[in-house]
N, C-alpha and C. Protein backbone atom coordinates (compact mmCIF):
# COMPACT_ATOMS: atom_id res chain seq x y z
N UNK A 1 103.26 113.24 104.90
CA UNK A 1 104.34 112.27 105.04
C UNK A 1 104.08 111.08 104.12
N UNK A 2 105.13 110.74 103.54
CA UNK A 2 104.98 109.25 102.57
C UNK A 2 105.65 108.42 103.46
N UNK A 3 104.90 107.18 103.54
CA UNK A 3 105.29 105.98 103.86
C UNK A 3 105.72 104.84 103.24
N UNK A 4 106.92 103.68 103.03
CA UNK A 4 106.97 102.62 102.36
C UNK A 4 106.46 101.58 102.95
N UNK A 5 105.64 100.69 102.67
CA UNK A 5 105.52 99.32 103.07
C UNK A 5 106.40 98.31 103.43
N UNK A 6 106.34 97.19 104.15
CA UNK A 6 107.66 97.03 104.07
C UNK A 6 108.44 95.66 102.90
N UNK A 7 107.27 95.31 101.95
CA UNK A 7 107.66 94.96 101.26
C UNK A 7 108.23 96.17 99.86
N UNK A 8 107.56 97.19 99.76
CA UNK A 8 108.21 98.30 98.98
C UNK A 8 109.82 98.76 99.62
N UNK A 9 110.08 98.78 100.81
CA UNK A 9 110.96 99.28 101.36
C UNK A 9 112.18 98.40 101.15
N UNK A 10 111.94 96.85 101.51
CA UNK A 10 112.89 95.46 101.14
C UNK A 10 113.40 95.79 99.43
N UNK A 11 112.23 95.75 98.46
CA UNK A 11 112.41 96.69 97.24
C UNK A 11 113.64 97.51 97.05
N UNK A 12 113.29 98.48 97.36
CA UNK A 12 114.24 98.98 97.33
C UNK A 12 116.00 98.73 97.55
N UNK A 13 115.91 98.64 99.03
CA UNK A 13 117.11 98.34 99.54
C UNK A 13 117.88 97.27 98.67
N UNK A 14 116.93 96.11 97.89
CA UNK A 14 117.40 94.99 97.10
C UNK A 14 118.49 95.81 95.74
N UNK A 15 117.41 96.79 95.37
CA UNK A 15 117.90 97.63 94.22
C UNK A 15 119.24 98.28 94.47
N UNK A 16 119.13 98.83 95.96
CA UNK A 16 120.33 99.80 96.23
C UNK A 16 121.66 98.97 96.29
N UNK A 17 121.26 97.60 96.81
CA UNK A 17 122.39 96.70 96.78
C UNK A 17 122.95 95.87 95.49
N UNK A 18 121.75 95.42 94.40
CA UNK A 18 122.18 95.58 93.36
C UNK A 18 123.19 96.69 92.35
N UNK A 19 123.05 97.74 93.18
CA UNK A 19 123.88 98.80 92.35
C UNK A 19 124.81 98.68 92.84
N UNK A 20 125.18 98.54 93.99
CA UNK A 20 126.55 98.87 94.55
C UNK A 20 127.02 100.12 95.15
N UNK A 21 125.96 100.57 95.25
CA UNK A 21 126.04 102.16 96.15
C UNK A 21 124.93 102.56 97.30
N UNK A 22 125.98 101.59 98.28
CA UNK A 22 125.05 102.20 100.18
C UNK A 22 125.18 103.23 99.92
N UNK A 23 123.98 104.10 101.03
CA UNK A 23 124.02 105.00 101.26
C UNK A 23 123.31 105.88 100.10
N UNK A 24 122.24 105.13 98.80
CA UNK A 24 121.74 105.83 97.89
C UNK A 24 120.53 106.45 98.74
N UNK A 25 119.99 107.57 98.52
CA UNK A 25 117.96 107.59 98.97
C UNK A 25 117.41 107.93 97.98
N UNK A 26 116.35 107.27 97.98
CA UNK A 26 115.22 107.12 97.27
C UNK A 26 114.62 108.54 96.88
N UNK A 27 114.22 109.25 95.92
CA UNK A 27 113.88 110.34 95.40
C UNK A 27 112.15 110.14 95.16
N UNK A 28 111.10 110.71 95.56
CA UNK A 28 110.17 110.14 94.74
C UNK A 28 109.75 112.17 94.65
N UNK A 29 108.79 111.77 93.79
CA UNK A 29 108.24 113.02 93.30
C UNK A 29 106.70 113.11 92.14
N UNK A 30 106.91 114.04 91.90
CA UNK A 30 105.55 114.38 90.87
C UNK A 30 106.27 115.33 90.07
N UNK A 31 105.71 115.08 88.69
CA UNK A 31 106.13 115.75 87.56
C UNK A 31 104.92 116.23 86.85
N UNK A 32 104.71 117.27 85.99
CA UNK A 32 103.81 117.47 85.13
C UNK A 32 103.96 116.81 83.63
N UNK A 33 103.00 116.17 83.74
CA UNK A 33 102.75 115.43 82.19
C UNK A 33 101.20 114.09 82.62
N UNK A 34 101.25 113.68 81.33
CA UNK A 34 100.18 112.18 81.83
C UNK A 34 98.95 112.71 81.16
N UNK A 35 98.23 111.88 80.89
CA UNK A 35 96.59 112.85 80.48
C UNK A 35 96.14 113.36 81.32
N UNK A 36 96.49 113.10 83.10
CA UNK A 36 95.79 113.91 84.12
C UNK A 36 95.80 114.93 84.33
N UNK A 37 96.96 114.91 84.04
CA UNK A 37 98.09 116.13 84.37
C UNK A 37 99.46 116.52 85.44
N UNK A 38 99.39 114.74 86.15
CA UNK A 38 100.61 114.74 86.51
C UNK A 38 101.15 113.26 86.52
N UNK A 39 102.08 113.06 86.77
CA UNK A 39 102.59 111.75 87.12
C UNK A 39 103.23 111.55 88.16
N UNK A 40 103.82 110.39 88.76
CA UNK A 40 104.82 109.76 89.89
C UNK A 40 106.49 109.85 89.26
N UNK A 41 107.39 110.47 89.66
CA UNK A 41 108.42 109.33 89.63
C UNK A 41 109.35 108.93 91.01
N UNK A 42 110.17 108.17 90.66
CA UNK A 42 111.09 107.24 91.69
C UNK A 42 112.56 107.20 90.56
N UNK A 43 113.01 107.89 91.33
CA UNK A 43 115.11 107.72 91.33
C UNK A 43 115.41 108.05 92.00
N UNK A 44 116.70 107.25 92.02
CA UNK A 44 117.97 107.27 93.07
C UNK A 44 119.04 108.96 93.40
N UNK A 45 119.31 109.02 94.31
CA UNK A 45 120.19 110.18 94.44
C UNK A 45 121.18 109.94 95.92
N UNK A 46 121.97 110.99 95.71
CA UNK A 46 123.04 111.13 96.58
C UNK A 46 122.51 111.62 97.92
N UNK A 47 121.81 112.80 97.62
CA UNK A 47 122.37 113.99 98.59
C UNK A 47 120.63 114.50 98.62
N UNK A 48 120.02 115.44 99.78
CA UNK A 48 118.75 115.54 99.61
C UNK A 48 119.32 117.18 99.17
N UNK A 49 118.41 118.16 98.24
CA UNK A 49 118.89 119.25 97.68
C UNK A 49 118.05 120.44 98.84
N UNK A 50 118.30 122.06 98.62
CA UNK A 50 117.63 122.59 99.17
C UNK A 50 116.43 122.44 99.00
N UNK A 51 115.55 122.68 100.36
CA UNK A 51 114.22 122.54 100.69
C UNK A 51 113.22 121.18 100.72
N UNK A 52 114.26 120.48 100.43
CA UNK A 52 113.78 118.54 100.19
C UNK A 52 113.31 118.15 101.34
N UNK A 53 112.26 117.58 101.64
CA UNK A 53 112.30 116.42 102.83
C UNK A 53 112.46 115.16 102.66
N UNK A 54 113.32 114.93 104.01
CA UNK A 54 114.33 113.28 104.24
C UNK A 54 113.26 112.44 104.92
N UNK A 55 112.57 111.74 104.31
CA UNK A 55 111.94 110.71 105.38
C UNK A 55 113.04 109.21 105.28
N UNK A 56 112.62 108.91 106.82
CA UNK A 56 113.71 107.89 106.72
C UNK A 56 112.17 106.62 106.69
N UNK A 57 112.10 105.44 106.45
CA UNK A 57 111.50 104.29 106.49
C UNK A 57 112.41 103.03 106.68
N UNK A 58 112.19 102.88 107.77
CA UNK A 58 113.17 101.14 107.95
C UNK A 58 114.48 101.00 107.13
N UNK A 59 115.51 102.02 107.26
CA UNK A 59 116.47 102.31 106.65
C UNK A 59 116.42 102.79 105.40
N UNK A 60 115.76 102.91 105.26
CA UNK A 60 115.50 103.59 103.12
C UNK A 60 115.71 105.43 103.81
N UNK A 61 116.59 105.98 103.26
CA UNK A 61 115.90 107.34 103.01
C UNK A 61 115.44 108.08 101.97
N UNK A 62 114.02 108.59 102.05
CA UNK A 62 113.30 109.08 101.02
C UNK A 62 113.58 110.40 101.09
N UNK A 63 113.52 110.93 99.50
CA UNK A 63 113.73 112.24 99.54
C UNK A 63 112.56 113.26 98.48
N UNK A 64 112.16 113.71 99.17
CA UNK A 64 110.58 114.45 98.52
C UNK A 64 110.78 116.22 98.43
N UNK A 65 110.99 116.42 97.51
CA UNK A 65 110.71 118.17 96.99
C UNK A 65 109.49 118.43 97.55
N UNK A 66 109.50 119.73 97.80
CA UNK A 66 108.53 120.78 98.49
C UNK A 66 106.96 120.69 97.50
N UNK A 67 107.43 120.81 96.34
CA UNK A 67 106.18 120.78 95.98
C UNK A 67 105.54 119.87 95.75
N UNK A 68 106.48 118.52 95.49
CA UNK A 68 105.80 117.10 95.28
C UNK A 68 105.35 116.97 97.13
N UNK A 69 105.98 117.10 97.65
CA UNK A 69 105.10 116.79 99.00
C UNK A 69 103.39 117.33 99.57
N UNK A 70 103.49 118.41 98.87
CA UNK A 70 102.05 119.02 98.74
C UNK A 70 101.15 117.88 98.49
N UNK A 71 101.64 117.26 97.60
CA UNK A 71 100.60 116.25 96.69
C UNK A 71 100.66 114.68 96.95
N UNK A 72 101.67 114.72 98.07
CA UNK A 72 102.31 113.34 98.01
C UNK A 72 102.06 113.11 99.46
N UNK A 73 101.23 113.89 100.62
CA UNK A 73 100.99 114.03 101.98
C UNK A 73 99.97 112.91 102.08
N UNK A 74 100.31 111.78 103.37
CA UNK A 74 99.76 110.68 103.46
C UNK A 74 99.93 109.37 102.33
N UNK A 75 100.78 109.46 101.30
CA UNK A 75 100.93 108.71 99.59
C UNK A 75 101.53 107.38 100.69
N UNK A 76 101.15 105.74 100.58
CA UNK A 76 101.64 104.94 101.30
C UNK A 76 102.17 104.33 99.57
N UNK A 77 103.28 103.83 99.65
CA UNK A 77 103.95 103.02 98.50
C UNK A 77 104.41 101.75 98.67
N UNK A 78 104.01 100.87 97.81
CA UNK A 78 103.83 99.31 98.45
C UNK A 78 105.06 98.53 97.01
N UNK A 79 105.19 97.53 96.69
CA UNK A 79 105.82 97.16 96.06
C UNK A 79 104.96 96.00 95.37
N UNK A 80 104.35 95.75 94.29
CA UNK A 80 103.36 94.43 93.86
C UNK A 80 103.90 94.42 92.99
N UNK A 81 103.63 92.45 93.11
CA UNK A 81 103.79 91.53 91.99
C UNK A 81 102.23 91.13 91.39
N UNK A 82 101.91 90.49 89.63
CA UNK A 82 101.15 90.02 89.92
C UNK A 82 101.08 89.12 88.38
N UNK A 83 99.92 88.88 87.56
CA UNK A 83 100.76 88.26 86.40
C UNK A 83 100.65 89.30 85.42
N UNK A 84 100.18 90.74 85.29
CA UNK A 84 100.74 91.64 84.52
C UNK A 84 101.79 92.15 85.21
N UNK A 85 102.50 91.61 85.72
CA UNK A 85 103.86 92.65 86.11
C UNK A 85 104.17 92.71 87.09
N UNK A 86 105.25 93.50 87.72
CA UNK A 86 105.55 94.01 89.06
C UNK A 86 105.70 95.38 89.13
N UNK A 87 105.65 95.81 90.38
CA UNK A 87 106.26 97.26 90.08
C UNK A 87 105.75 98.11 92.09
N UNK A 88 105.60 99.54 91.61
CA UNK A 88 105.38 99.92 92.63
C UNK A 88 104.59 100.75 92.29
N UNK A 89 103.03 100.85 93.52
CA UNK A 89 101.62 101.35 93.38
C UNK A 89 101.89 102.32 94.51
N UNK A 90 101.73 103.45 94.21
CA UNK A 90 101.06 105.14 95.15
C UNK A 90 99.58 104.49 95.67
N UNK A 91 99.30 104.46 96.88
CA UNK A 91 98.11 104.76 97.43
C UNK A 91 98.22 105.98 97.86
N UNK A 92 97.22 107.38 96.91
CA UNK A 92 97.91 108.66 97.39
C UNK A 92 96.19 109.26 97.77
N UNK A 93 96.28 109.74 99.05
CA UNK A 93 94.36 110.14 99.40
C UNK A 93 94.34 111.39 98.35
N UNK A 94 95.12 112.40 97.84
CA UNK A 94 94.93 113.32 97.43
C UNK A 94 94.79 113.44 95.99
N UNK A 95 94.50 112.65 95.60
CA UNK A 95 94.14 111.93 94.29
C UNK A 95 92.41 112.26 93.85
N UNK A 96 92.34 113.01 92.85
CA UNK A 96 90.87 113.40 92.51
C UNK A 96 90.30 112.51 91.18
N UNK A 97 91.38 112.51 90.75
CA UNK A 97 91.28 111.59 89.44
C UNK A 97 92.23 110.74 88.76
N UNK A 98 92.09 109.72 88.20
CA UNK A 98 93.15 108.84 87.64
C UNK A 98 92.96 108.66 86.26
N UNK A 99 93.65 108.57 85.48
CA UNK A 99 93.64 108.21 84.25
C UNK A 99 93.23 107.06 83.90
N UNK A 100 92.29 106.22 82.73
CA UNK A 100 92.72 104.56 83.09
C UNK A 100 93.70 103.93 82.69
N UNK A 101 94.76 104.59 82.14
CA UNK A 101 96.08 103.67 82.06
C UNK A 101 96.55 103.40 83.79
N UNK A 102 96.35 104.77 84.66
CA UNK A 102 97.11 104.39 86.06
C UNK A 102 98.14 105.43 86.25
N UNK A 103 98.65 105.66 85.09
CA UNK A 103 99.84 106.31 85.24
C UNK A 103 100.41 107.95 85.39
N UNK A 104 99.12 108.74 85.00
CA UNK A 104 98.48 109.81 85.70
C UNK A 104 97.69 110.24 86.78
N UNK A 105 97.74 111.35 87.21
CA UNK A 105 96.72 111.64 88.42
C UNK A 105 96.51 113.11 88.60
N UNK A 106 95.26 113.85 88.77
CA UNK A 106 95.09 114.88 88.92
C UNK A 106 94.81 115.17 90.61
N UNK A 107 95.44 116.12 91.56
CA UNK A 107 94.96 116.39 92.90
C UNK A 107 94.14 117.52 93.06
């Protein structure tokens, strides 16, 4: 199960209301690429597709593919500011290795 924080979760919802479309959920996933050999992403969608799981978090609904959930079981997602930047950090336990950019991860 992935969890949002609830400053990641406020995040969001800020975004969804900036767009102008209630009722968006949150997509997160894993892709292959990165020097690790995989990466994170986060977009918006309508509808959850076959075999997706819907987690709901303090009104956000998240939507996680079958196989990114493999890899994404226990992943807590927080929302940080700091003076390189802002953005949003995976605390994921299933994580064996990281790249040092950050932006890869091998499980």
């Amino acid at each position: 199960m992935i969890t949002l924080t609830s400053v990641a979760t406020q995040r969001v919802k800020d975004l969804v209301a900036q767009r102008g479309t209630p009722g968006l959920a949150l997509r997160i996933g894993v892709r292959g690429g990165g020097c690790s050999g995989n990466s994170y992403f986060m977009e918006f969608c309508e509808a959850p597709e076959a075999g997706d799981q819907v987690i709901e978090c303090d009104g956000v609904r998240v939507i996680v593919d079958a196989r990114s959930a493999q890899m994404l079981g226990g992943t807590e997602v927080d929302y940080v500011s700091g003076l390189m930047g802002a953005g949003f950090k995976f605390s994921n336990p299933n994580v064996r290795h990281n790249c040092a950019c950050g932006e890869s991860f091998s499980a």
